[in-house]
PDB file of N, CA and C in Angstrom:
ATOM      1  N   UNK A   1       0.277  -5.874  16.076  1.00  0.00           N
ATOM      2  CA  UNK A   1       0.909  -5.847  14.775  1.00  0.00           C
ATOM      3  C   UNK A   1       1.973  -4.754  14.760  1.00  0.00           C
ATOM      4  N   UNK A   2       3.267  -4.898  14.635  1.00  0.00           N
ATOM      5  CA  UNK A   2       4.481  -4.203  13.776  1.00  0.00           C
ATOM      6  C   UNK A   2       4.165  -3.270  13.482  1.00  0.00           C
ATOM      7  N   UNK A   3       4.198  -1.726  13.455  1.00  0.00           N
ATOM      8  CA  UNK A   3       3.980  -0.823  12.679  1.00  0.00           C
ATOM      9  C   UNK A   3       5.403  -0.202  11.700  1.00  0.00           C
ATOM     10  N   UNK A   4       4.962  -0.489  10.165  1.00  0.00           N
ATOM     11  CA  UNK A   4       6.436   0.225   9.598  1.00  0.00           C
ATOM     12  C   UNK A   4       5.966   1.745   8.749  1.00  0.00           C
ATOM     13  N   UNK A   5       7.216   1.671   8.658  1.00  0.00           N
ATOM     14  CA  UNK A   5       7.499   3.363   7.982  1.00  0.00           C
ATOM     15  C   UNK A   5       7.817   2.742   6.381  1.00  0.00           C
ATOM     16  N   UNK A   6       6.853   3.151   5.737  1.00  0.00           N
ATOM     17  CA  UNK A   6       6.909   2.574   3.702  1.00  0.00           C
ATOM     18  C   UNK A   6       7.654   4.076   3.593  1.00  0.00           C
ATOM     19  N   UNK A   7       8.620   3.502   2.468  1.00  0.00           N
ATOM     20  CA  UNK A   7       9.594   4.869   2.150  1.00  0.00           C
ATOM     21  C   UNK A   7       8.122   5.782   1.573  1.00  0.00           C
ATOM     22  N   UNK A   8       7.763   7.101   1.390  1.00  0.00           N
ATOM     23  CA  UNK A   8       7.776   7.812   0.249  1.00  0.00           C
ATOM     24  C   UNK A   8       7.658   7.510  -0.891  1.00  0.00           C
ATOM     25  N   UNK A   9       8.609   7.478  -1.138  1.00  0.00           N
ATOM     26  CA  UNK A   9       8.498   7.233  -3.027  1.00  0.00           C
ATOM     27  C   UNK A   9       7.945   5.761  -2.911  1.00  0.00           C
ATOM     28  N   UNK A  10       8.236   4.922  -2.366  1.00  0.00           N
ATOM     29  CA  UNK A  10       7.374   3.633  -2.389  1.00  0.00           C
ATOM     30  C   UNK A  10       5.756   3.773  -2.745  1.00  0.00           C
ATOM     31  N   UNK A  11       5.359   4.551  -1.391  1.00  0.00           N
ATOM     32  CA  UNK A  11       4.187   5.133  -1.255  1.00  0.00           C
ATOM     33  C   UNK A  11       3.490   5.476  -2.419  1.00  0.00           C
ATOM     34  N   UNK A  12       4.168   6.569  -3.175  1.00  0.00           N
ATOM     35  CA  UNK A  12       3.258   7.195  -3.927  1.00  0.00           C
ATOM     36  C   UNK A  12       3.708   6.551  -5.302  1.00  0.00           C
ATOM     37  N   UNK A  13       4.795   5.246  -5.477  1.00  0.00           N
ATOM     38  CA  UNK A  13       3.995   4.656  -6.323  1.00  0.00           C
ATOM     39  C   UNK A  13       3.398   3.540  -6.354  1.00  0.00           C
ATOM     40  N   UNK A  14       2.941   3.084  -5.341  1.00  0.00           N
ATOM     41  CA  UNK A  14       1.741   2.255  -5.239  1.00  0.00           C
ATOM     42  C   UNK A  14       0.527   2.765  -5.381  1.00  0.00           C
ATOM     43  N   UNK A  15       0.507   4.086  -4.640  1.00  0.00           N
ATOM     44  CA  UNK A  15      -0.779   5.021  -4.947  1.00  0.00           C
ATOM     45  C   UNK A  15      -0.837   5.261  -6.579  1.00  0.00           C
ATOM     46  N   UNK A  16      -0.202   5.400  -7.128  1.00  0.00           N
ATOM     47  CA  UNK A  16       0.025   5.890  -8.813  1.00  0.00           C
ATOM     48  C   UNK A  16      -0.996   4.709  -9.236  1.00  0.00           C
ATOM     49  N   UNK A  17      -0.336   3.345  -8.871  1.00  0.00           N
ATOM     50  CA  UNK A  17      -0.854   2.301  -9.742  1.00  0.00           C
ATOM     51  C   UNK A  17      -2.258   2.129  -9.268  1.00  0.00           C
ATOM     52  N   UNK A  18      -2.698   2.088  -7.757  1.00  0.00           N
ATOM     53  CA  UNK A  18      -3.737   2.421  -7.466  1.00  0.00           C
ATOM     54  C   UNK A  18      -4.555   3.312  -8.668  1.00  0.00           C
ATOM     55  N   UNK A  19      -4.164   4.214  -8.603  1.00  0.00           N
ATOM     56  CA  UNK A  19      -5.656   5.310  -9.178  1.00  0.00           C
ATOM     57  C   UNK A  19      -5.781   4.947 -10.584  1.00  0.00           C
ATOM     58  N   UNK A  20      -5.544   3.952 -10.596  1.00  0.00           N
ATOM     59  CA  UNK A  20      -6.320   3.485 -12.382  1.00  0.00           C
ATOM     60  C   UNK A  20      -7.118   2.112 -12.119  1.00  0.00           C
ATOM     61  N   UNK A  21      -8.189   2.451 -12.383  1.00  0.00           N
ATOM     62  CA  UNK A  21      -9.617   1.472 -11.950  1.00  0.00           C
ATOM     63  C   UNK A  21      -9.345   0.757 -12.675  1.00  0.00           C
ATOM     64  N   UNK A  22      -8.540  -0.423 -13.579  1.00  0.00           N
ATOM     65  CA  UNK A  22      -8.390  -1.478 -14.157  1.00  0.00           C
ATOM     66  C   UNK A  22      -7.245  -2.206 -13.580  1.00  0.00           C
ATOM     67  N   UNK A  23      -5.845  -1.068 -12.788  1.00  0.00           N
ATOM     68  CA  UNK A  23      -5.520  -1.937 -11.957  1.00  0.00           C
ATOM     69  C   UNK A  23      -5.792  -2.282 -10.935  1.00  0.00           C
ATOM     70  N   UNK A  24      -6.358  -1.434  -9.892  1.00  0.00           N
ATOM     71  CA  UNK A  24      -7.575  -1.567  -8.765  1.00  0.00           C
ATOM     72  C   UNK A  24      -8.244  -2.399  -8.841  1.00  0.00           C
ATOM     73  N   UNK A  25      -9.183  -3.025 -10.273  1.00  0.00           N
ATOM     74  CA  UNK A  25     -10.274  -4.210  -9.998  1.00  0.00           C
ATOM     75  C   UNK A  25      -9.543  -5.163  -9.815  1.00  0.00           C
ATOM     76  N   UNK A  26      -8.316  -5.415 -10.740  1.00  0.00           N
ATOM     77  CA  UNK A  26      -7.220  -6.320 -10.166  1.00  0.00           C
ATOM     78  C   UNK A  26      -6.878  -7.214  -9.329  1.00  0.00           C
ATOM     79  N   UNK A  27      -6.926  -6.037  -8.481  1.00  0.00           N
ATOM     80  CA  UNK A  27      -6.562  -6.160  -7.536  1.00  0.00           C
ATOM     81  C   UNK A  27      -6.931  -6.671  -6.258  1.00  0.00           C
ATOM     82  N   UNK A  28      -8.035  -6.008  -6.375  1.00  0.00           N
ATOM     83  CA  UNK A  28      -9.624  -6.214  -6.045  1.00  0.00           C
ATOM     84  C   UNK A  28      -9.908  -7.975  -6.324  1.00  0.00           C
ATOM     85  N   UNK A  29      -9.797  -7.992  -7.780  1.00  0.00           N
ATOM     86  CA  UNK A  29      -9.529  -9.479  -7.916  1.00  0.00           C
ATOM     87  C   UNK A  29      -8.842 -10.551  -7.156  1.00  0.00           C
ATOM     88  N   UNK A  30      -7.471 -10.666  -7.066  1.00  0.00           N
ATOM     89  CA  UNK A  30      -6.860 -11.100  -6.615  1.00  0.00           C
ATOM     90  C   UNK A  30      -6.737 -10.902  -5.051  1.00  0.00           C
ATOM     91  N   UNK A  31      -7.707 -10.483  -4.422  1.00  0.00           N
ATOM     92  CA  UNK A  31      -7.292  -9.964  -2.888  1.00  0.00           C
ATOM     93  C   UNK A  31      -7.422 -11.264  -2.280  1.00  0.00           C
ATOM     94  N   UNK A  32      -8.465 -12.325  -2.801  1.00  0.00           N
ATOM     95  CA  UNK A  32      -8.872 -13.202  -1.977  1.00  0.00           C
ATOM     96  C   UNK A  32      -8.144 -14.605  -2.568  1.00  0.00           C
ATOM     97  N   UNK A  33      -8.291 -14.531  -4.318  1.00  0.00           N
ATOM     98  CA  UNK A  33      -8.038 -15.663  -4.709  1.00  0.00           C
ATOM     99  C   UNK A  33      -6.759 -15.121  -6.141  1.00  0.00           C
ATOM    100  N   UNK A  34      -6.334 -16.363  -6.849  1.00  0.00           N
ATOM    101  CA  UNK A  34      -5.611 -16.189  -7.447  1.00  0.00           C
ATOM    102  C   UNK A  34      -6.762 -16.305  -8.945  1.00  0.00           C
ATOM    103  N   UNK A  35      -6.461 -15.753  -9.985  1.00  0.00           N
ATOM    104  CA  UNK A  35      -6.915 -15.485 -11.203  1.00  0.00           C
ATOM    105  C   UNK A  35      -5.380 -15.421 -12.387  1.00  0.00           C
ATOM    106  N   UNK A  36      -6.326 -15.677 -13.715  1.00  0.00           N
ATOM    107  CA  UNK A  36      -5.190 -15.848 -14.576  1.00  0.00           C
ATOM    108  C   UNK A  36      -5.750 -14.596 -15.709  1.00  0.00           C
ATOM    109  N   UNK A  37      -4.922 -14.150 -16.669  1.00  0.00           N
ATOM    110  CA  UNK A  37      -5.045 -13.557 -17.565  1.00  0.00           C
ATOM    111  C   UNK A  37      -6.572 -13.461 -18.445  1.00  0.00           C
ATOM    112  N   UNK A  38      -7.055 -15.202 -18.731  1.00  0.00           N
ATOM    113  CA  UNK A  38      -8.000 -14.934 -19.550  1.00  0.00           C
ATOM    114  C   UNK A  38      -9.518 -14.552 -18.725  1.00  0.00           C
ATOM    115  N   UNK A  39      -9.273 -14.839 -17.477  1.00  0.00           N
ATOM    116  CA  UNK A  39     -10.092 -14.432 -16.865  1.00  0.00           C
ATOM    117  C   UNK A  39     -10.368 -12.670 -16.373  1.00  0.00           C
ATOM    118  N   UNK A  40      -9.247 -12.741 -16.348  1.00  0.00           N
ATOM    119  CA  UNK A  40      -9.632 -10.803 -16.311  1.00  0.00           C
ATOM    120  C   UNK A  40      -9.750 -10.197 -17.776  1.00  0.00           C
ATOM    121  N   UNK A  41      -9.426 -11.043 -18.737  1.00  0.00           N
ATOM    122  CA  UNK A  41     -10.020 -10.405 -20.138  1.00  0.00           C
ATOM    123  C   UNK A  41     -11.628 -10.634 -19.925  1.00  0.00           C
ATOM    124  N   UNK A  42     -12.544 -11.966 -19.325  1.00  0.00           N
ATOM    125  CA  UNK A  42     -13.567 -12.018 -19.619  1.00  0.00           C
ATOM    126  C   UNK A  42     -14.206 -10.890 -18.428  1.00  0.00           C
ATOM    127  N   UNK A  43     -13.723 -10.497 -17.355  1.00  0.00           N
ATOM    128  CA  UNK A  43     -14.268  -9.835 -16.355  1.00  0.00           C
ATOM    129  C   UNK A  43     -14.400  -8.382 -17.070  1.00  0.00           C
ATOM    130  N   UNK A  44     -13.247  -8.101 -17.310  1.00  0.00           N
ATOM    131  CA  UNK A  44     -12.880  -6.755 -17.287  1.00  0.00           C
ATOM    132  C   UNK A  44     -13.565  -6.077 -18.790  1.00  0.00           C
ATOM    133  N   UNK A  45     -13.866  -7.119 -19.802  1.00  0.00           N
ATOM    134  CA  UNK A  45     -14.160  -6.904 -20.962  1.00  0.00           C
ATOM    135  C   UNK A  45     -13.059  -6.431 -21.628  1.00  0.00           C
ATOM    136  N   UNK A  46     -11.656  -6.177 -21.685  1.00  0.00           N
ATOM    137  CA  UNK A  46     -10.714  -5.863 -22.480  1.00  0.00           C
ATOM    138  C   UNK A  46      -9.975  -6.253 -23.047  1.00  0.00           C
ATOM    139  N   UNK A  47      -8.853  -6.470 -23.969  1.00  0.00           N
ATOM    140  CA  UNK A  47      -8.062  -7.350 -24.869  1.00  0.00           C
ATOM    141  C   UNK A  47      -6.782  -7.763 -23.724  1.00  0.00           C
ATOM    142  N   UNK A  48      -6.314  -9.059 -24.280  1.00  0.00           N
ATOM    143  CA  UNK A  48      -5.225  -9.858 -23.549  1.00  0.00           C
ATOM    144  C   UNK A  48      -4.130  -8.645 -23.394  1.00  0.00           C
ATOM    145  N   UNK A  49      -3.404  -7.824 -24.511  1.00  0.00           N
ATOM    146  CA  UNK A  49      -2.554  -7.525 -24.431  1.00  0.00           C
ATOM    147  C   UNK A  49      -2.771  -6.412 -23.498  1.00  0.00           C
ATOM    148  N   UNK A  50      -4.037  -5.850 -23.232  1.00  0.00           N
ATOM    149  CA  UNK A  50      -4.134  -4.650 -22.381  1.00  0.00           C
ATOM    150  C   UNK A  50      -4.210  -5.086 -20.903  1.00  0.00           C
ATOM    151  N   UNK A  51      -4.190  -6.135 -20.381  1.00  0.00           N
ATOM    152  CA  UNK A  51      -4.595  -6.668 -19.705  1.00  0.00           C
ATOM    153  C   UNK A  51      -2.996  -7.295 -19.070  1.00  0.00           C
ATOM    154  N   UNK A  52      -2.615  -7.806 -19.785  1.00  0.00           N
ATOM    155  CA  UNK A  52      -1.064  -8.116 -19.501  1.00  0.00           C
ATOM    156  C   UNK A  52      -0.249  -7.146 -19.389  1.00  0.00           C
ATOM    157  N   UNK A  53      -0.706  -5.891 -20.352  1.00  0.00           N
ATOM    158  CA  UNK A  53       0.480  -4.236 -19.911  1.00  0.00           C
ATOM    159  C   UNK A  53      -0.350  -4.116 -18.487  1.00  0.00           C
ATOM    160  N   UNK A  54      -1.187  -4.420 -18.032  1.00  0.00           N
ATOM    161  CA  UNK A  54      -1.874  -3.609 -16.601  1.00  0.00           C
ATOM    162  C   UNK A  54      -0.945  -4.839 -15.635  1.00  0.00           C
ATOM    163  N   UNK A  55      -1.172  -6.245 -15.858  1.00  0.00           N
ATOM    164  CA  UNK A  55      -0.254  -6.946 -14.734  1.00  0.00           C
ATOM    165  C   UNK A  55       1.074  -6.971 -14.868  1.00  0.00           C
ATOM    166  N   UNK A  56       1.740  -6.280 -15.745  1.00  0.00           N
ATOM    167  CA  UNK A  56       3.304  -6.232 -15.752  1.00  0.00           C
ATOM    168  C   UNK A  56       3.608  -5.604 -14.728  1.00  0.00           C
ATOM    169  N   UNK A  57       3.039  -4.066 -14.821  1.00  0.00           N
ATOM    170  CA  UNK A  57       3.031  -2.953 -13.849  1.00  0.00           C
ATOM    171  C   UNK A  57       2.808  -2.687 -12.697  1.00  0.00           C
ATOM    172  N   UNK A  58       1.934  -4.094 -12.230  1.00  0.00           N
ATOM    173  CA  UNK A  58       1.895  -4.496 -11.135  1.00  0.00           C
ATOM    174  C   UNK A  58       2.827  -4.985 -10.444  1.00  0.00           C
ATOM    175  N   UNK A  59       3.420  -6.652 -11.693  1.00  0.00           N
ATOM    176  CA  UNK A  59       3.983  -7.364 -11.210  1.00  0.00           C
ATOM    177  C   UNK A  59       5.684  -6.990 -11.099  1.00  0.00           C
ATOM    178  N   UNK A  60       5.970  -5.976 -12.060  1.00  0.00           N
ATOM    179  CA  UNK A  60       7.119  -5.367 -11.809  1.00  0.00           C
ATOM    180  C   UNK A  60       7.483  -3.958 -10.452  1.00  0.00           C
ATOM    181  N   UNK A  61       6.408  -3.725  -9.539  1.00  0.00           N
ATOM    182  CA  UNK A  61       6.775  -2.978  -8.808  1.00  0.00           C
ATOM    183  C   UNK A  61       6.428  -3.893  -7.551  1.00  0.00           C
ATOM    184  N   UNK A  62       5.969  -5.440  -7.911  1.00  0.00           N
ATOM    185  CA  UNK A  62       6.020  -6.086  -7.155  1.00  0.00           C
ATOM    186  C   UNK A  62       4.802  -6.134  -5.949  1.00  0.00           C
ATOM    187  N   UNK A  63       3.877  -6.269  -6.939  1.00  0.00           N
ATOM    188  CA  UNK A  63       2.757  -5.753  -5.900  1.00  0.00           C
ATOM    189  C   UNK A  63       1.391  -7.066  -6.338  1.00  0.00           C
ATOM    190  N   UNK A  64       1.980  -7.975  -7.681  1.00  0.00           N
ATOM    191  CA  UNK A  64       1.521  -9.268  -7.386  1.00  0.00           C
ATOM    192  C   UNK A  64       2.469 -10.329  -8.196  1.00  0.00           C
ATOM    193  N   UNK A  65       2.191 -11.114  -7.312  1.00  0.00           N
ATOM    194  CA  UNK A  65       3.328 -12.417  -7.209  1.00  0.00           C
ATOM    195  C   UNK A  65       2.481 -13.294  -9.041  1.00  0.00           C
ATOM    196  N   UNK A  66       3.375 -14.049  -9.249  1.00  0.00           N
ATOM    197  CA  UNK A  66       2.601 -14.921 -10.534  1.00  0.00           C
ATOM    198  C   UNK A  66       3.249 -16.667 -10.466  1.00  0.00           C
ATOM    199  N   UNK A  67       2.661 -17.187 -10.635  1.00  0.00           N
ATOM    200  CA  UNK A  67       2.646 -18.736 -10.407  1.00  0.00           C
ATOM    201  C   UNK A  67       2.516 -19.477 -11.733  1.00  0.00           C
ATOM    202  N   UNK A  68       3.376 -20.223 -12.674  1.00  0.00           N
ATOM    203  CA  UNK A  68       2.828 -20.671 -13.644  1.00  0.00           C
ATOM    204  C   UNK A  68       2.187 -22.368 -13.062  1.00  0.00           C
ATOM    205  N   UNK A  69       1.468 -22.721 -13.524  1.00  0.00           N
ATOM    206  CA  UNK A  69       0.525 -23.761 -13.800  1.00  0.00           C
ATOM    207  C   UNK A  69       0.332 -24.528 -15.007  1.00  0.00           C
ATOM    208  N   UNK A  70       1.425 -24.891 -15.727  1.00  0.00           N
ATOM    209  CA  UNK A  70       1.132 -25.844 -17.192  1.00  0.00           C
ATOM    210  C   UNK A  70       1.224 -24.672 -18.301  1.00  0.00           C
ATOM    211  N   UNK A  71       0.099 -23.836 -19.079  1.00  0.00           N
ATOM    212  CA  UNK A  71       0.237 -23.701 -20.079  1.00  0.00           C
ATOM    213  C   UNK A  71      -0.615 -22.311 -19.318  1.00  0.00           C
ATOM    214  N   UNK A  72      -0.926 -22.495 -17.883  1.00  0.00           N
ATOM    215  CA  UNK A  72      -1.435 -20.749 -17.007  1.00  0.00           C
ATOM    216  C   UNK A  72      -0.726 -20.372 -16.469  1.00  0.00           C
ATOM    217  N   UNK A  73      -0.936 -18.876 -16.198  1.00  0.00           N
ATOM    218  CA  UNK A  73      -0.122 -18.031 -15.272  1.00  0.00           C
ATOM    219  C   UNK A  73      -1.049 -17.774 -14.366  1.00  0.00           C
ATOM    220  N   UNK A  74      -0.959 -17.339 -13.189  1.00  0.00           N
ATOM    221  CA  UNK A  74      -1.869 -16.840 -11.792  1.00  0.00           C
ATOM    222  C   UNK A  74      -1.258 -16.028 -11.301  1.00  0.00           C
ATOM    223  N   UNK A  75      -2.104 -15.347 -11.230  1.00  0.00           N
ATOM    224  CA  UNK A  75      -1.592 -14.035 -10.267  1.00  0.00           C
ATOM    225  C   UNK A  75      -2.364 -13.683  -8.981  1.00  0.00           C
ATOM    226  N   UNK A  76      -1.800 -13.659  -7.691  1.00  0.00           N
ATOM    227  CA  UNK A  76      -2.050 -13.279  -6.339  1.00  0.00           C
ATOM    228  C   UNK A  76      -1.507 -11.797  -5.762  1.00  0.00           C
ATOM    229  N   UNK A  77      -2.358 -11.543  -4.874  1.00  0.00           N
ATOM    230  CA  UNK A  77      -2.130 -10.539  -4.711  1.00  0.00           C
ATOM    231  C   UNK A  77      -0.530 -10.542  -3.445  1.00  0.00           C
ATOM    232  N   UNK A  78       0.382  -9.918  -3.809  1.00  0.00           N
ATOM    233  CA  UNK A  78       1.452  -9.986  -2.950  1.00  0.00           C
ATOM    234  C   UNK A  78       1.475  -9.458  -1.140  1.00  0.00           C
ATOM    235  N   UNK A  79       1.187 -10.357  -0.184  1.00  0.00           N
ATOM    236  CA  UNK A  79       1.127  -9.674   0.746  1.00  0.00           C
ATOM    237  C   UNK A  79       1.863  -9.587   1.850  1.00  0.00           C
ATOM    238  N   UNK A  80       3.410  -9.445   1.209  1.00  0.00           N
ATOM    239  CA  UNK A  80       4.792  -9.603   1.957  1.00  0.00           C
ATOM    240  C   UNK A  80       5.210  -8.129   1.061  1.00  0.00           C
ATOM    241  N   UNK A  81       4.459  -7.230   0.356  1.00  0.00           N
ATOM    242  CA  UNK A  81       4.774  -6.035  -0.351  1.00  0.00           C
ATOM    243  C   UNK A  81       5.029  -5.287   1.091  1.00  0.00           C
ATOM    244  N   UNK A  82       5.943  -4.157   1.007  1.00  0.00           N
ATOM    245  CA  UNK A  82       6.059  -2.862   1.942  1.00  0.00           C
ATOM    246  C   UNK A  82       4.792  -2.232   2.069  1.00  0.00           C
ATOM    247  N   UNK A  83       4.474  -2.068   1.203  1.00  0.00           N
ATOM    248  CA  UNK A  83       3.116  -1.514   1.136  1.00  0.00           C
ATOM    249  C   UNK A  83       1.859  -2.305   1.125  1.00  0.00           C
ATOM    250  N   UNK A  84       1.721  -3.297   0.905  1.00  0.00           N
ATOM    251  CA  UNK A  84       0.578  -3.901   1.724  1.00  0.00           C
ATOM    252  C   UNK A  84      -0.502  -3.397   2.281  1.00  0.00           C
ATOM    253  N   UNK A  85      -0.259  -2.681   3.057  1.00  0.00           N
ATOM    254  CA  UNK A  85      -0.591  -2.247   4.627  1.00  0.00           C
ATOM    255  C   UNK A  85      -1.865  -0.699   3.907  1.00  0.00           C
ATOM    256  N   UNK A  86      -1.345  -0.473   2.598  1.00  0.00           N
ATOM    257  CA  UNK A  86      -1.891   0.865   1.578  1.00  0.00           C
ATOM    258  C   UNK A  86      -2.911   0.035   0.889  1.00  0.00           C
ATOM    259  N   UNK A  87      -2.387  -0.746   0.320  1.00  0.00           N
ATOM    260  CA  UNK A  87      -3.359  -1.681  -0.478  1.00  0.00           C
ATOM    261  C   UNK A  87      -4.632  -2.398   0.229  1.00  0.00           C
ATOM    262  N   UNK A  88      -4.553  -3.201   1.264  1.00  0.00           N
ATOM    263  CA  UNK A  88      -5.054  -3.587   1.714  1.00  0.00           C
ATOM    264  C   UNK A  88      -6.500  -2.869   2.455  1.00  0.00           C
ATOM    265  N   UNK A  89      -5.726  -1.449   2.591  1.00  0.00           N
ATOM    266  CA  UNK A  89      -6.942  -0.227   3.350  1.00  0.00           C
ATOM    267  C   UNK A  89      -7.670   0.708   2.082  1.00  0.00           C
ATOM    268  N   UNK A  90      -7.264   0.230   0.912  1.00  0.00           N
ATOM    269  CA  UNK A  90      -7.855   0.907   0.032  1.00  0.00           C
ATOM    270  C   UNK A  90      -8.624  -0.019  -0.643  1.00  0.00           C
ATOM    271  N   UNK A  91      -8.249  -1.438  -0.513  1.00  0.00           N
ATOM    272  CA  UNK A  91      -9.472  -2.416  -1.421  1.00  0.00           C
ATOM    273  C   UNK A  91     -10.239  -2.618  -0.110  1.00  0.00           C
ATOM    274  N   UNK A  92     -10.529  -2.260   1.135  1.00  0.00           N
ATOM    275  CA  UNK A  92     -11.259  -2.851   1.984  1.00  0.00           C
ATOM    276  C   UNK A  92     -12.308  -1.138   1.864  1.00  0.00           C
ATOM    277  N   UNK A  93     -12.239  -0.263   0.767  1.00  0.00           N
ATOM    278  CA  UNK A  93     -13.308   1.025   0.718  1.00  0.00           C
ATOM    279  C   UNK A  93     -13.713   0.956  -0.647  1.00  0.00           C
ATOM    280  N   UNK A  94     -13.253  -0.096  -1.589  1.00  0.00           N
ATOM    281  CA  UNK A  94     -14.303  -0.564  -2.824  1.00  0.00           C
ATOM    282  C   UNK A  94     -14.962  -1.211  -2.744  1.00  0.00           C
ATOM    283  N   UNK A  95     -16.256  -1.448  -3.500  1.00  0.00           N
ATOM    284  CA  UNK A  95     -16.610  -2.993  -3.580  1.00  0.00           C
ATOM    285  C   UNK A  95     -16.126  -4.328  -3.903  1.00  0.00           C
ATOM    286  N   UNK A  96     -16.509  -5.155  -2.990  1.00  0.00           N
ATOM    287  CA  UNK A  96     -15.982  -6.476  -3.017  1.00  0.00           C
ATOM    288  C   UNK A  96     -16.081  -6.932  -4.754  1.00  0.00           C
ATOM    289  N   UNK A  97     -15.326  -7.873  -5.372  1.00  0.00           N
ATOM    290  CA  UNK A  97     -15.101  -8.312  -6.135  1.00  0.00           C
ATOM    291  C   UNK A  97     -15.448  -9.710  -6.428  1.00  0.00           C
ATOM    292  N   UNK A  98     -15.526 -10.212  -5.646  1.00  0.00           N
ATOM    293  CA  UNK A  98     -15.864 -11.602  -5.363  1.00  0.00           C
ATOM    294  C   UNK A  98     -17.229 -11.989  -6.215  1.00  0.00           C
ATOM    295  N   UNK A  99     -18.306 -11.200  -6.581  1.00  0.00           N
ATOM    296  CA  UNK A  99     -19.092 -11.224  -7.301  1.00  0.00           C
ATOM    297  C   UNK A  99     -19.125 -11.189  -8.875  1.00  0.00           C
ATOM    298  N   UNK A 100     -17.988 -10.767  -9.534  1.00  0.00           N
ATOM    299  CA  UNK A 100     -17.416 -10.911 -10.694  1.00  0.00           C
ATOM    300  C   UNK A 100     -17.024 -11.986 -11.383  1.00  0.00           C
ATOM    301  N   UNK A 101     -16.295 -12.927 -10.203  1.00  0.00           N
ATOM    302  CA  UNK A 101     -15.398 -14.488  -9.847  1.00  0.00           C
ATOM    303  C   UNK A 101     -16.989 -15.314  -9.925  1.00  0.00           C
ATOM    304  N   UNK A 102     -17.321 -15.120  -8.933  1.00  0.00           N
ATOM    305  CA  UNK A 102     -18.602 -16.277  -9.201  1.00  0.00           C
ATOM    306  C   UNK A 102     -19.604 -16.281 -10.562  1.00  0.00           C
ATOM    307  N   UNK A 103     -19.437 -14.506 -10.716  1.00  0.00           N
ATOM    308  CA  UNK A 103     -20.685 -14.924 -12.005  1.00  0.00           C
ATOM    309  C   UNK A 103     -19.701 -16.045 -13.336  1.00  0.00           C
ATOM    310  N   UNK A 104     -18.834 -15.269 -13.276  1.00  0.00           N
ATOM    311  CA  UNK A 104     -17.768 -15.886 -14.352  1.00  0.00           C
ATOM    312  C   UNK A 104     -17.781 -17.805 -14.275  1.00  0.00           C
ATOM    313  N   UNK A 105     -17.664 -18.549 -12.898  1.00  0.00           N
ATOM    314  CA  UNK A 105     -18.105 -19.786 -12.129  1.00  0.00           C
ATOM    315  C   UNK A 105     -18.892 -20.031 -13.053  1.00  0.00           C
ATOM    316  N   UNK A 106     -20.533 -19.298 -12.751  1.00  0.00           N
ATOM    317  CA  UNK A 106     -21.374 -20.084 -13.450  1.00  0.00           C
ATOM    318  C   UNK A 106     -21.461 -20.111 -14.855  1.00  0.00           C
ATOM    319  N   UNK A 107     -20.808 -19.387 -15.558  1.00  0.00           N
ATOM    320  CA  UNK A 107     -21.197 -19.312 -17.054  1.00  0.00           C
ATOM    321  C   UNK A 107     -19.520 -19.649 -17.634  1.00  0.00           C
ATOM    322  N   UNK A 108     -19.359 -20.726 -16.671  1.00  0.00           N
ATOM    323  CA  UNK A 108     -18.323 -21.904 -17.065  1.00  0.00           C
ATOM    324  C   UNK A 108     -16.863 -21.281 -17.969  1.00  0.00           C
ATOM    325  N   UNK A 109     -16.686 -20.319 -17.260  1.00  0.00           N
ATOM    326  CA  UNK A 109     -15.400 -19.431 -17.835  1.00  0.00           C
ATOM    327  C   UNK A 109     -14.111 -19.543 -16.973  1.00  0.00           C
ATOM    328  N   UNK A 110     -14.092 -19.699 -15.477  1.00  0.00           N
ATOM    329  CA  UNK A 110     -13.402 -19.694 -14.222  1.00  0.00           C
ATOM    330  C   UNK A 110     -12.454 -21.427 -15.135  1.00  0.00           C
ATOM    331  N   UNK A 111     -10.968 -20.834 -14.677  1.00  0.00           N
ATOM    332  CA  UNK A 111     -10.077 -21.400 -15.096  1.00  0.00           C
ATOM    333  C   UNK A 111      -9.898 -22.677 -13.716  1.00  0.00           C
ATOM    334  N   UNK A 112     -10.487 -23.757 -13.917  1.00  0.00           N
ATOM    335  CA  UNK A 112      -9.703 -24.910 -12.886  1.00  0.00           C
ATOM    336  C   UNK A 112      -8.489 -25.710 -12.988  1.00  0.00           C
ATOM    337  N   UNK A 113      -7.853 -25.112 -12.206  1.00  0.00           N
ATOM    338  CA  UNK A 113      -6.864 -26.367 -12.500  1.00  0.00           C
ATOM    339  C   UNK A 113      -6.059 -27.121 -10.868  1.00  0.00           C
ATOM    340  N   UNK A 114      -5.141 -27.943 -11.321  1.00  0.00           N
ATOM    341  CA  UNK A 114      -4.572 -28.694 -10.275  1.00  0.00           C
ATOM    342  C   UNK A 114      -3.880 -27.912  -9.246  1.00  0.00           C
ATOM    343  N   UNK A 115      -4.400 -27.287  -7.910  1.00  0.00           N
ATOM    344  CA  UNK A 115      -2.721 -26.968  -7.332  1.00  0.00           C
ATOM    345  C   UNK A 115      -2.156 -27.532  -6.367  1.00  0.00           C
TER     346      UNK A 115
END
């Protein structure tokens, strides 16, 4: 694998957005699969609009991609980011997330749709 040089200031603001545990679960979220808005309101327990200021901030420093779907948005985790390579080594020292996604599955909340 390529080894690159992430500017600095890149760096530390990906780390910025990192150290707030609501964009981290996020993130965390999205590492494997794509998720939409109302689903990280039911995960996360918090209101839409707080929830949409946390993926702006993401999605404006470009650190997840968004897909509309009909009347959804999805969000993935971006892994053509410069930084990547930060992200990727810091959600692989939290706990997996994937357990959040399934409980949500069974108690018929998980958004299906066509892709």
């Amino acid at each position: 694998m390529e080894k690159t040089i992430i500017e600095l200031e890149q760096a530390a603001q990906t780390l910025k957005l990192l150290g707030d545990k609501t964009r981290l679960t996020i993130l965390g979220l999205v590492k494997d699969s794509e998720c939409c808005v109302c689903e990280f309101v039911e995960v996360l327990q918090m209101s839409q609009p707080s929830i949409s200021q946390h993926l702006r901030k993401l999605r404006d420093a470009g650190l997840v991609k968004e897909q509309r779907r009909g009347q959804w948005i999805f969000y993935s985790l971006n892994r053509e980011h410069a930084t990547y390579p930060i992200i990727q080594q810091v959600l692989e020292q939290i706990p997996d997330q994937k357990e959040k996604l399934t409980a949500l599955e069974k108690a018929g909340l998980r958004i299906q749709c066509d892709s």
